[in-house]
Protein backbone atom coordinates (compact mmCIF):
# COMPACT_ATOMS: atom_id res chain seq x y z
CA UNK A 1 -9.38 17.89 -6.45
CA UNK A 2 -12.71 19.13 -8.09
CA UNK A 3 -15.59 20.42 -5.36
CA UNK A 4 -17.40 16.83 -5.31
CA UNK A 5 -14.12 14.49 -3.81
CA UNK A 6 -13.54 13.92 -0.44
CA UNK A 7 -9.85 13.48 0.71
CA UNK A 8 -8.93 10.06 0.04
CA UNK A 9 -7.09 9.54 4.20
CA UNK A 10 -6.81 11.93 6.78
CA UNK A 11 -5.48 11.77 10.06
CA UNK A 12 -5.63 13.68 12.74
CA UNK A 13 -3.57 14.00 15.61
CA UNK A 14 -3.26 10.21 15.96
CA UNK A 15 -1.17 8.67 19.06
CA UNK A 16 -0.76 4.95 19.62
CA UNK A 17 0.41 3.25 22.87
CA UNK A 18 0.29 -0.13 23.10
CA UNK A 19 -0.49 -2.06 26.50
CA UNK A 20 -0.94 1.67 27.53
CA UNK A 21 -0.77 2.05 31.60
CA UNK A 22 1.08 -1.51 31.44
CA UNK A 23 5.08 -2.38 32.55
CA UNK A 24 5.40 -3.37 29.01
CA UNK A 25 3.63 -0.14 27.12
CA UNK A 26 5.09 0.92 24.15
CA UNK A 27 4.86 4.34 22.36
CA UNK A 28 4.41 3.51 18.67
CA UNK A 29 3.22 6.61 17.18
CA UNK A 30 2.84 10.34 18.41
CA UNK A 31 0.55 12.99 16.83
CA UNK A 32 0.37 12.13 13.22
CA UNK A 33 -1.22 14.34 10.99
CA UNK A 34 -1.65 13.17 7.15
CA UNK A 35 -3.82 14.30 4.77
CA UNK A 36 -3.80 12.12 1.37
CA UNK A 37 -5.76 13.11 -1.81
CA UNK A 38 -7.77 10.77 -4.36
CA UNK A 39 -5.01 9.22 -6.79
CA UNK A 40 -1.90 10.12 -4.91
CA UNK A 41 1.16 7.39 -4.12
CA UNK A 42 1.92 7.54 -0.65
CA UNK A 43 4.89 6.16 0.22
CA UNK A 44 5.63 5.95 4.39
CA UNK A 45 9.79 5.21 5.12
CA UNK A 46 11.45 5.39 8.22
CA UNK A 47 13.65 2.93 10.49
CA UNK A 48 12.46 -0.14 11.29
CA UNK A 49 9.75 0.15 14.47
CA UNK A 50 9.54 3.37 13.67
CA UNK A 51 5.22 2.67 13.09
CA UNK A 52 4.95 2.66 9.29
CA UNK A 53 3.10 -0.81 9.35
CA UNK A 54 0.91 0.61 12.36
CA UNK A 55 -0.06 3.56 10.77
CA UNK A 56 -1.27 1.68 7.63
CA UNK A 57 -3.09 -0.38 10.27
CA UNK A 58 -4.89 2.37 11.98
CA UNK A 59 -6.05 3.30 7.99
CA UNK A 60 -7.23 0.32 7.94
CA UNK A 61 -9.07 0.11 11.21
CA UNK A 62 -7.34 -3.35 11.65
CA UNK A 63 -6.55 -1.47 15.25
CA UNK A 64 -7.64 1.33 16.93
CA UNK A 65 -6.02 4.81 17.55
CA UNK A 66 -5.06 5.84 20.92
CA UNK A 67 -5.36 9.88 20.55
CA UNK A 68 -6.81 11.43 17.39
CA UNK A 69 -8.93 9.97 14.72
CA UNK A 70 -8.57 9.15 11.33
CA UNK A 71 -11.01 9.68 8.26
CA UNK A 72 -11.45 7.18 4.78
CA UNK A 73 -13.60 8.95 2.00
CA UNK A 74 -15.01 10.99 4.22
CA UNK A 75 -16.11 8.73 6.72
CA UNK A 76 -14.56 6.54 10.00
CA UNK A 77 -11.63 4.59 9.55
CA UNK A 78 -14.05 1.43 10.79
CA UNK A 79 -16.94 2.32 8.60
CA UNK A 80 -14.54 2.77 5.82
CA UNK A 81 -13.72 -1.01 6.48
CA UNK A 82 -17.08 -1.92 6.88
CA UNK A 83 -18.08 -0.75 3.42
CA UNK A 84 -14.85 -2.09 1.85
CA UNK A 85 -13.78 0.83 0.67
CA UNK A 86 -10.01 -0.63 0.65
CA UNK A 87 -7.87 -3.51 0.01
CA UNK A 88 -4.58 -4.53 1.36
CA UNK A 89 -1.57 -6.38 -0.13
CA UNK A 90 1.22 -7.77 2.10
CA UNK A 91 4.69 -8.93 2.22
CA UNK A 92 3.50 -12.32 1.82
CA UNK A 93 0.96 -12.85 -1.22
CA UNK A 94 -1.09 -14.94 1.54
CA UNK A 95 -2.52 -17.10 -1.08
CA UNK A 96 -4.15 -20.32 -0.65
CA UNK A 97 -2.89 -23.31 -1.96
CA UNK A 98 -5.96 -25.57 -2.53
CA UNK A 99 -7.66 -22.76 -4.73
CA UNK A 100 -6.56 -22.16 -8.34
CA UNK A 101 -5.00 -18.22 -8.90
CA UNK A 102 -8.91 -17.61 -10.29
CA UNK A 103 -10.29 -18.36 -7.28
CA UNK A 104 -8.07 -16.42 -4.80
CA UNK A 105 -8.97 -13.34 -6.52
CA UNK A 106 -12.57 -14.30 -6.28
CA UNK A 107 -12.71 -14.81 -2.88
CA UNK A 108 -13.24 -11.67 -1.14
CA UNK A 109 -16.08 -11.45 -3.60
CA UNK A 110 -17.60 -14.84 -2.78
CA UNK A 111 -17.25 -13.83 0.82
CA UNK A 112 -19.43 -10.37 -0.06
CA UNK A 113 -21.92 -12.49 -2.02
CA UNK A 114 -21.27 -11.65 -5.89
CA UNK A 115 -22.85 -14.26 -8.02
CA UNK A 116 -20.51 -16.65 -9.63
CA UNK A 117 -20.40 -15.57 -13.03
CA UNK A 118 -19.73 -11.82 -11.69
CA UNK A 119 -17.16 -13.36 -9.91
CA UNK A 120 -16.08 -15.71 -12.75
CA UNK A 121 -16.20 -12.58 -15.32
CA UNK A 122 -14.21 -10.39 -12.62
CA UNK A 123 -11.20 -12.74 -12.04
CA UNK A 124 -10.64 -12.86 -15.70
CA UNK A 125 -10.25 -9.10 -16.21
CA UNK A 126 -8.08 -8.97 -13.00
CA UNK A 127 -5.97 -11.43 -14.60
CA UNK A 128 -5.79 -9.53 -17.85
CA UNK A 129 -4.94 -6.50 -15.66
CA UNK A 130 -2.12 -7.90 -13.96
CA UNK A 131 -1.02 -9.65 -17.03
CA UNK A 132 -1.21 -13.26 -16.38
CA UNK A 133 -4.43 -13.82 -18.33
CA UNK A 134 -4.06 -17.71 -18.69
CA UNK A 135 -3.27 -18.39 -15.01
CA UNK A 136 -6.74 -18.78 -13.75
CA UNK A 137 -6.16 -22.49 -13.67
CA UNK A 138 -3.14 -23.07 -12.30
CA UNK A 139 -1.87 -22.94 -8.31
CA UNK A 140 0.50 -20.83 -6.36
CA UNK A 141 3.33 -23.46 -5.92
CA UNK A 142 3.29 -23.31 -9.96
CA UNK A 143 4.11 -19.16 -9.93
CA UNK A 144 6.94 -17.51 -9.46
CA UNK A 145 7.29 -15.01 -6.08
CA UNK A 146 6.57 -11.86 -8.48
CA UNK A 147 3.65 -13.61 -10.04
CA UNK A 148 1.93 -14.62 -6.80
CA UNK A 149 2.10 -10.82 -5.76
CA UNK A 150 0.76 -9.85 -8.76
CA UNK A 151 -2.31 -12.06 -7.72
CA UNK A 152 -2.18 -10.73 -4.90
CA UNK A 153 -2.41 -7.31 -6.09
CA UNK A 154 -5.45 -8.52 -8.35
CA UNK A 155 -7.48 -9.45 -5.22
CA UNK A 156 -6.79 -6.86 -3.24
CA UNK A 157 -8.18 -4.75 -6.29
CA UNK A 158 -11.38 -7.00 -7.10
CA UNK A 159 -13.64 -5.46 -5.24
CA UNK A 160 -13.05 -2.03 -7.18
CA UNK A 161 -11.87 -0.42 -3.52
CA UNK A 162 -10.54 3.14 -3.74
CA UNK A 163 -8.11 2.40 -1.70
CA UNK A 164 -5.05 -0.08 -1.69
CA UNK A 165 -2.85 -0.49 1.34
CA UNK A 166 0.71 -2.15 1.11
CA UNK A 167 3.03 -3.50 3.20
CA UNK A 168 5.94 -3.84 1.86
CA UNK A 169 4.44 -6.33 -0.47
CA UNK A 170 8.14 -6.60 -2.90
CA UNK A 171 10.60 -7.04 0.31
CA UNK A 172 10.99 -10.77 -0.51
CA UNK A 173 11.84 -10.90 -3.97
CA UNK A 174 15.25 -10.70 -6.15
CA UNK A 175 16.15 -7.25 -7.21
CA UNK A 176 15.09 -7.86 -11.43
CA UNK A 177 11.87 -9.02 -10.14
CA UNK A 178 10.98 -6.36 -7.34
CA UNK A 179 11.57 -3.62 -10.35
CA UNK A 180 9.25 -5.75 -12.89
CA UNK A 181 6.77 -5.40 -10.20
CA UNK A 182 7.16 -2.26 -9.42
CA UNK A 183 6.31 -1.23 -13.21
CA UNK A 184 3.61 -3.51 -13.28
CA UNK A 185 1.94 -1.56 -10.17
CA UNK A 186 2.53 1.69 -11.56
CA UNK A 187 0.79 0.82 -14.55
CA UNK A 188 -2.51 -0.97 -12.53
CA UNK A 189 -2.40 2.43 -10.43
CA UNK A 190 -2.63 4.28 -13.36
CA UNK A 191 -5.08 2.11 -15.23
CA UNK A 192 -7.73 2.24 -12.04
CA UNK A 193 -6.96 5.95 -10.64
CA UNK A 194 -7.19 3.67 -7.09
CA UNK A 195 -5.20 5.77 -4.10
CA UNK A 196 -2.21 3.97 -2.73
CA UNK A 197 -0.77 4.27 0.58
CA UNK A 198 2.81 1.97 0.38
CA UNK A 199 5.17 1.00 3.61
CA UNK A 200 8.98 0.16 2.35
CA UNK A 201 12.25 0.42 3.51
CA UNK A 202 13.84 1.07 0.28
CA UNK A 203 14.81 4.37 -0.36
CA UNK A 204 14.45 3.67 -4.53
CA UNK A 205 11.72 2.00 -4.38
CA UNK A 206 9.71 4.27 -2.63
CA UNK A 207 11.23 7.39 -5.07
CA UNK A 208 10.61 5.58 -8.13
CA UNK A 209 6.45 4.79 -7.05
CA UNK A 210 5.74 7.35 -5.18
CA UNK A 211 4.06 11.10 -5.86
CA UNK A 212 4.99 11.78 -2.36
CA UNK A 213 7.16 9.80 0.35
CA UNK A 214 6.78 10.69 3.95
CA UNK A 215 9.48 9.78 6.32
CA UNK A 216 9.27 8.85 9.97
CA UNK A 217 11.18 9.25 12.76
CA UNK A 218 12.45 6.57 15.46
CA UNK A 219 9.60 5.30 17.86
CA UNK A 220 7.91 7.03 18.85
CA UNK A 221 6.40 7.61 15.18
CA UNK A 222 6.57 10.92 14.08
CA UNK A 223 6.27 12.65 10.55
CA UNK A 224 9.37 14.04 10.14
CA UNK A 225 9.10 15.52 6.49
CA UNK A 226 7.11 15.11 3.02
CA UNK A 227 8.94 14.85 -0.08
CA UNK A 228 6.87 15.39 -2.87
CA UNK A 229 8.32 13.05 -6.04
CA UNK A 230 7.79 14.68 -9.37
CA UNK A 231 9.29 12.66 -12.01
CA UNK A 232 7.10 12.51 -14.87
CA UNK A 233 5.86 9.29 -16.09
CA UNK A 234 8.09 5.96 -15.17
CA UNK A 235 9.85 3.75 -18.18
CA UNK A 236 13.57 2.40 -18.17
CA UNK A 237 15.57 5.22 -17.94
CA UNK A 238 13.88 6.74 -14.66
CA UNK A 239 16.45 4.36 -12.63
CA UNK A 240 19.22 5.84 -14.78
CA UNK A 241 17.86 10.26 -14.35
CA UNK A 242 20.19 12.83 -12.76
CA UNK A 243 16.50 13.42 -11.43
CA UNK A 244 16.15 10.09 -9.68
CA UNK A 245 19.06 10.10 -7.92
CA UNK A 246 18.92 13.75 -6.82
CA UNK A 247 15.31 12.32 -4.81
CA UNK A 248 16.83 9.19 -3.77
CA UNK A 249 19.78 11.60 -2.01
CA UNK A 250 17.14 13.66 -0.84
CA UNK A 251 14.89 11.13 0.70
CA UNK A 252 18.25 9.54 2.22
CA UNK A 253 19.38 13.14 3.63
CA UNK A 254 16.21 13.06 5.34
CA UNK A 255 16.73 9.68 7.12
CA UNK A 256 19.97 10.19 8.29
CA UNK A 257 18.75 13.19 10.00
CA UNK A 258 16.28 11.40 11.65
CA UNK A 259 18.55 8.95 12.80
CA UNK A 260 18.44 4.61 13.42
């Protein structure tokens, strides 16, 4: 990181209780400290309630921390929001159905008041990104489920944020096309140099995107340990490497440790 970037997400010390000081409070998370750098792959894994999807929440000041505080470029979480410095992608593309693939992507920039042949111009080269140059026109009922998160993916990314947050946006598709996908977002992360903080539950997955995974423990959310991922660039016989599985064990090793 050269003297003029600022850490892409830090946080510090963050708690989160729920209905805190209520009969029904819950103890999501419990000092988290994370520091991620411009361009990483941030993977967060851990047992299910264990806080990953709060956590990416708290990034992206879609709720507020209990204890500590939390950084974005530099600045608050909520300011970070404000100035749309990220974009998120879910499990569910969330697409609408009365407006053509071209126009979902352009909508977060209608709603921020680009002119229509920015936004016109913009949702082509999104669609060229994402490879389905062509499929301005059509509708979402007319893609397939990897093709509507690739649209997804392209207007999450219109804006040009720095940042894209993911919850597990491939959990609902088949196996072939969760992989497809998976290359296809490796090669959009690499094409914009755009930071990428990713929640799964799938131990490959999250070895085969990832420069680093961190793994969580049971509620309450704790870091437990950071594996850093170094497997050179991804093509169709990373699956297949002695050095793939030997992170997937790893990664695994540190879950069961953690326990359910």
């Amino acid at each position: 990181m050269t003297a003029t970037q600022t850490t892409a997400v830090q946080v510090s010390n963050v708690t989160k209780v729920f209905n805190q000081g209520k009969s029904n409070q819950v103890a999501a998370l419990d000092d988290i400290d994370l520091t991620i750098e411009p361009e990483e792959f941030v993977t967060l894994i851990g047992p299910s309630g264990c806080g990953k999807s709060t956590l990416l929440r708290l990034i992206a000041s879609l709720t507020e921390p209990t204890e500590g505080s939390i950084q974005v470029n530099g600045k608050s979480a909520e300011q970070a929001r404000l100035d749309q410095d990220y974009g998120m992608a879910f499990q569910k593309a969330g697409l609408f159905d009365w407006r053509n693939v071209a126009k979902n992507i352009e909508l977060p920039l209608e709603l921020m008041g680009w002119s229509r042949g920015d936004r016109s111009a913009r949702s082509k080269e999104m669609l060229e990104l994402v490879q389905l140059g062509g499929f301005g026109h059509h509708h979402p009922a007319e893609l397939s489920g990897g093709m509507q998160q690739r649209v997804a993916i392209a207007r999450a990314l219109s804006f040009k944020p720095s940042l894209l947050l993911m919850d597990e946006p491939f959990g609902a598709l088949d196996e072939m096309t969760r992989e497809h996908v998976q290359d296809e977002l490796l090669r959009i992360w690499h094409d914009t140099s755009t930071t990428v903080v990713f929640v799964t539950h799938s131990v490959p997955e999250a070895v085969y995107l990832s420069t680093r995974v961190v793994v969580m423990s049971p509620r309450p959310g704790r870091i437990s340990q950071m594996i850093d991922i170094d497997l050179g660039g991804r093509d169709e016989f990373t699956r297949d490497a002695d050095e793939f599985h030997a992170a997937v064990t790893q990664v695994r090793k540190a879950l069961r440790a953690v326990g359910p």
